[in-house]
N, C-alpha and C. Protein backbone atom coordinates (compact mmCIF):
# COMPACT_ATOMS: atom_id res chain seq x y z
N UNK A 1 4.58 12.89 -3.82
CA UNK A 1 4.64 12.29 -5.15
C UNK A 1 3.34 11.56 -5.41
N UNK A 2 2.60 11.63 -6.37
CA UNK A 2 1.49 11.30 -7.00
C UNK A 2 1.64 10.22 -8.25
N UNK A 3 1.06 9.58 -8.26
CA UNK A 3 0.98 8.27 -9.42
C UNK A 3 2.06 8.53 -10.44
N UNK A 4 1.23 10.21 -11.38
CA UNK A 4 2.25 10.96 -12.57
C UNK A 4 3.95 10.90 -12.34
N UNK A 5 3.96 11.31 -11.08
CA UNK A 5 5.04 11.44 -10.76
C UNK A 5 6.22 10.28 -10.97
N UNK A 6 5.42 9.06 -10.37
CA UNK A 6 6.20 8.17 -10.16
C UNK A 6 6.17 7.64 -11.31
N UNK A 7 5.13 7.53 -12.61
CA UNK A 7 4.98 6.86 -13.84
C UNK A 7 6.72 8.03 -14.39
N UNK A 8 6.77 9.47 -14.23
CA UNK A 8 7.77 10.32 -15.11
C UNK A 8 8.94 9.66 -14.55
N UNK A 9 9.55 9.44 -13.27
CA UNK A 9 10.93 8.73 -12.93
C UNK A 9 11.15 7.62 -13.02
N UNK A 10 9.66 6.77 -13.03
CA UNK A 10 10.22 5.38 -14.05
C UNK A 10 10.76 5.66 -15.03
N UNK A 11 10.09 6.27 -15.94
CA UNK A 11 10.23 6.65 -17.54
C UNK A 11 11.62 7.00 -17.59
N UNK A 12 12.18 8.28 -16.83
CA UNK A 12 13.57 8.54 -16.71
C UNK A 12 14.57 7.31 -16.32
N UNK A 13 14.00 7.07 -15.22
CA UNK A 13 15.45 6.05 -14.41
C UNK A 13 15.27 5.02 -15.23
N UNK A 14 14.67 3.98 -16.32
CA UNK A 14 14.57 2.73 -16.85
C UNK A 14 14.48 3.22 -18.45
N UNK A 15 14.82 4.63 -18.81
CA UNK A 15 14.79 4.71 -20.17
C UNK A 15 13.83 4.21 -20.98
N UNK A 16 12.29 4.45 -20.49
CA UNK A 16 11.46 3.92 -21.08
C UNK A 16 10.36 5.29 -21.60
N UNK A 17 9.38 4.55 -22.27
CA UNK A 17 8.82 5.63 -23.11
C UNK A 17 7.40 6.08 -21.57
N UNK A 18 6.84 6.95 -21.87
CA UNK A 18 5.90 7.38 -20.57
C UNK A 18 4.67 6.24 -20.71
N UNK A 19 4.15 5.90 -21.80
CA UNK A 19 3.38 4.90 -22.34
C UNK A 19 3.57 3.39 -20.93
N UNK A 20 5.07 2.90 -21.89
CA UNK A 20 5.58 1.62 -21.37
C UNK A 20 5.99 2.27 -19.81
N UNK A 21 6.26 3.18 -19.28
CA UNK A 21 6.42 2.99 -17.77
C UNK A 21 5.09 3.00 -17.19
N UNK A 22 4.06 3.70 -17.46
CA UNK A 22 2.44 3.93 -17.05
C UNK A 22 1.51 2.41 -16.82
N UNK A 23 2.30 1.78 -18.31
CA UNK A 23 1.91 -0.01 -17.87
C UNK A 23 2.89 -0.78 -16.72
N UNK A 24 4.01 -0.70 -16.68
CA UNK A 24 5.03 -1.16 -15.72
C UNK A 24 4.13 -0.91 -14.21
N UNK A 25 4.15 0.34 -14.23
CA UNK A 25 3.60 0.93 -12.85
C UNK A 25 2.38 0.07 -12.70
N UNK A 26 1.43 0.44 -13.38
CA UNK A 26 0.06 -0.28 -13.30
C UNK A 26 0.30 -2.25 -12.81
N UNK A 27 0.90 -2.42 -13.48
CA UNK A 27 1.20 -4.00 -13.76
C UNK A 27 1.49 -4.34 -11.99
N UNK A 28 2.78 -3.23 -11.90
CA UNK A 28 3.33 -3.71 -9.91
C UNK A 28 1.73 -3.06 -9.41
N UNK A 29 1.59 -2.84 -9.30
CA UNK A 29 -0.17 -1.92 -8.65
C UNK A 29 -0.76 -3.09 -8.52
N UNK A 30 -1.04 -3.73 -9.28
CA UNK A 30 -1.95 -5.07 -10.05
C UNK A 30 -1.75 -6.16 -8.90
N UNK A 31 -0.16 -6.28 -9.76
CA UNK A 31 -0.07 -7.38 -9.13
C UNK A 31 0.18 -7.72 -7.31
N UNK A 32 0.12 -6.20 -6.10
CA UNK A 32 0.72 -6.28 -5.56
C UNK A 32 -1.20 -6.44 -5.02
N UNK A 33 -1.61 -5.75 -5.43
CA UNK A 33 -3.86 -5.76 -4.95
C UNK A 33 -4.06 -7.47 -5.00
N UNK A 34 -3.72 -7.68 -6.30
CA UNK A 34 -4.01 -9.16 -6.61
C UNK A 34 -3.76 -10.03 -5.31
N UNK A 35 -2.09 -10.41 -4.93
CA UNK A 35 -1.42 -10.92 -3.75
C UNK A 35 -2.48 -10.68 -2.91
N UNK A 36 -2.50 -9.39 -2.63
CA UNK A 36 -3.08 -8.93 -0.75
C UNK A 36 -4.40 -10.07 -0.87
N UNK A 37 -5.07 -9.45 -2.02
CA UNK A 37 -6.25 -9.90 -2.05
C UNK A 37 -6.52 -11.53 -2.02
N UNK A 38 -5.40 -12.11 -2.49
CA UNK A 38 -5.23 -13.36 -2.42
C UNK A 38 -4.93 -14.02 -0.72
N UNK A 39 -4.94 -13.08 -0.02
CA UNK A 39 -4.17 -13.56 1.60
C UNK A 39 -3.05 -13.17 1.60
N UNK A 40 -1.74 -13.01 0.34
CA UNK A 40 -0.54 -13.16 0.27
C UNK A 40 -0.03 -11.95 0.92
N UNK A 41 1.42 -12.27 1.39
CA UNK A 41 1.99 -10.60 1.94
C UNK A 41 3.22 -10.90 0.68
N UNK A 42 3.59 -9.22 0.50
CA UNK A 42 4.21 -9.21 -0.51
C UNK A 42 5.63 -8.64 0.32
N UNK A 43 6.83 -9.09 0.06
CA UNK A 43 7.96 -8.40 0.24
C UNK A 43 8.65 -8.32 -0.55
N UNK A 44 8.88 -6.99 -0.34
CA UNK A 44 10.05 -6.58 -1.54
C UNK A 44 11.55 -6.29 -0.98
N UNK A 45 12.38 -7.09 -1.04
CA UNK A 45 14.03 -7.15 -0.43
C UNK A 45 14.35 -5.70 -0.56
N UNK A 46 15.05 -5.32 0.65
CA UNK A 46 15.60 -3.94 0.94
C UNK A 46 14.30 -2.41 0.65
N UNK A 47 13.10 -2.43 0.34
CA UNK A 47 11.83 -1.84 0.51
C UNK A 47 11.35 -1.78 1.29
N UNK A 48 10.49 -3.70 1.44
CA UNK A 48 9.21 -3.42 2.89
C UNK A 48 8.39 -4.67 2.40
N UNK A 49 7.29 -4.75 3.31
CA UNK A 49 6.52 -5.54 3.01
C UNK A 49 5.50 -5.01 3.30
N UNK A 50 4.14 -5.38 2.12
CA UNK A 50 2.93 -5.11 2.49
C UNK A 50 2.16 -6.59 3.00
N UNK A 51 1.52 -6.27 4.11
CA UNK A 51 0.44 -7.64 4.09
C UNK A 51 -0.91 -6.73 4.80
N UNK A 52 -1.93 -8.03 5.52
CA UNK A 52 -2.91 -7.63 5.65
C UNK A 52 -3.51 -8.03 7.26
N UNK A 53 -3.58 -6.80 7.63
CA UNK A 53 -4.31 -6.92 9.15
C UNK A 53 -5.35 -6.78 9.84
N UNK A 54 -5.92 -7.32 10.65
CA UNK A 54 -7.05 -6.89 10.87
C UNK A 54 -7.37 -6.59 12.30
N UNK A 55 -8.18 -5.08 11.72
CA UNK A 55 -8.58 -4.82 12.83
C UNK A 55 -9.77 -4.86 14.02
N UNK A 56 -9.58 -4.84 15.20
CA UNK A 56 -10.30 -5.74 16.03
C UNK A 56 -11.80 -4.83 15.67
N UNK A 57 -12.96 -5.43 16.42
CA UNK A 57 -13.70 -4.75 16.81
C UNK A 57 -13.91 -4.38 17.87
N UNK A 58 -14.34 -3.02 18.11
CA UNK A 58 -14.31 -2.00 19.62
C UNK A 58 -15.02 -1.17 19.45
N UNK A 59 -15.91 -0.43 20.36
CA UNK A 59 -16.53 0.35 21.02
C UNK A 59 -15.83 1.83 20.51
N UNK A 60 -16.94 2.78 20.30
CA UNK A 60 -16.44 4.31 19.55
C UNK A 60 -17.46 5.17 20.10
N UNK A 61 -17.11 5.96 19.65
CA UNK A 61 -18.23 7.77 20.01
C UNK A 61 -18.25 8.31 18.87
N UNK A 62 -19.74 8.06 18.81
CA UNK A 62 -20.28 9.32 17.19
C UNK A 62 -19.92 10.65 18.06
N UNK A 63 -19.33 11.65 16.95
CA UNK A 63 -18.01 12.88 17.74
C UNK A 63 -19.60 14.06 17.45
N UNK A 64 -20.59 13.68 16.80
CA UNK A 64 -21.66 14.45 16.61
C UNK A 64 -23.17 14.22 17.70
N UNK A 65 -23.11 13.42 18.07
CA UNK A 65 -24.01 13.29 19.09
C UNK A 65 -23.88 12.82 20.75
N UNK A 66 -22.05 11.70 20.75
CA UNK A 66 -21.80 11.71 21.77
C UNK A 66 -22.09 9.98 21.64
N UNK A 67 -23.05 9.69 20.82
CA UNK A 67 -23.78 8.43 21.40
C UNK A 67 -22.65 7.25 21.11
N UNK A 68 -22.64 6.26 21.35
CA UNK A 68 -21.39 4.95 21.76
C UNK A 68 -22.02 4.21 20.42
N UNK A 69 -20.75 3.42 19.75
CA UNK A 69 -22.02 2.92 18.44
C UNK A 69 -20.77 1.62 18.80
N UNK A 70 -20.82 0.76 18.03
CA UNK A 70 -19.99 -0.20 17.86
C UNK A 70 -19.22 -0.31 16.94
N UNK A 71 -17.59 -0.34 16.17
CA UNK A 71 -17.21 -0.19 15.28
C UNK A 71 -16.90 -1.95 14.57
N UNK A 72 -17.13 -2.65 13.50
CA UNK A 72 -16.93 -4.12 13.07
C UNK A 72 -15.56 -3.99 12.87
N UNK A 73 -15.24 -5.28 12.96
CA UNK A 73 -13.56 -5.50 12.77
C UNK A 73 -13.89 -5.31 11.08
N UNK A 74 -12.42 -4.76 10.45
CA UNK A 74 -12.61 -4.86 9.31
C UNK A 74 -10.93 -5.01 8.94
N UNK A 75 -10.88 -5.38 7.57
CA UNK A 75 -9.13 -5.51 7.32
C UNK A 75 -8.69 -4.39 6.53
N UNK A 76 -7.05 -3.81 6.94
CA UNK A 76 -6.56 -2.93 6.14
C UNK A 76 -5.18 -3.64 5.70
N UNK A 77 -4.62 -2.49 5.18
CA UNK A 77 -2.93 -3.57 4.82
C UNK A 77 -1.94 -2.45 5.36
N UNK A 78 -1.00 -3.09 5.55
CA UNK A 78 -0.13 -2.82 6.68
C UNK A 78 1.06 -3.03 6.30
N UNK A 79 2.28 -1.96 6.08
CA UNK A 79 3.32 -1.71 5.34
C UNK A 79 4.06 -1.29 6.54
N UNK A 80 5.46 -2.43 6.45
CA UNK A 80 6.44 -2.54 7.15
C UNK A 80 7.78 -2.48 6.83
N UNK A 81 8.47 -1.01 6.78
CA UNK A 81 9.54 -0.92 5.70
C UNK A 81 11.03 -1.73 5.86
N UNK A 82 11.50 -2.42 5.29
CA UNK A 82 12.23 -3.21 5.56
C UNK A 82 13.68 -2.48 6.01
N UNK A 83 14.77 -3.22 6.21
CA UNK A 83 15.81 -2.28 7.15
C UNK A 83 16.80 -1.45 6.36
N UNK A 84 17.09 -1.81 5.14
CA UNK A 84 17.76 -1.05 4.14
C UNK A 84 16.76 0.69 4.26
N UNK A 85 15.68 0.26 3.90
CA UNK A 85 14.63 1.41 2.87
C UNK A 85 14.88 2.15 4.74
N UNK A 86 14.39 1.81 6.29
CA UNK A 86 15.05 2.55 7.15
C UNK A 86 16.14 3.18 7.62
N UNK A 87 17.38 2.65 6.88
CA UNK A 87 18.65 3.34 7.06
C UNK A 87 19.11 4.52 6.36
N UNK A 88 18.05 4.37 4.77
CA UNK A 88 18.26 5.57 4.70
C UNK A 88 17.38 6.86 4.86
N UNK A 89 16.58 6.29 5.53
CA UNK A 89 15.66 7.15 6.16
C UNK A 89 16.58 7.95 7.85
């Protein structure tokens, strides 16, 4: 499922026009970048939570020459699905 996708089953499941679900969508997008970006972790009851982790720095192999380079810690975000959204998985 792709952005479109999920903007058309808003639109369906909340009886909204494709317009007003395309902003809805955007708006949770927004506001969920905003949070991270703020430090914040976001949870959403019976979903998951997104927050933000970071990863260490360590030692790698360029896969093209062999040679050892050093990789910098840098941060990603890190989605932990909560136990409802696993059960029905």
């Amino acid at each position: 499922m792709n952005k479109g996708d999920l903007i058309e089953v808003v639109a369906d499941d909340a009886g909204l026009s494709k317009a007003d679900a395309t902003r809805a969508v955007d708006a949770v997008i927004s506001a969920v970048t905003k949070a991270l970006k703020a430090g914040k972790q976001v949870s959403l009851v019976g979903f998951g939570t997104f927050k933000i982790a970071t990863r260490r720095a360590r030692a790698g192999v360029n896969p093209k020459t062999g040679e050892k380079i050093k990789i910098k810690s840098s941060k990603t975000v890190k989605f932990v699905p909560g136990q409802a959204f696993k059960d029905l998985l």
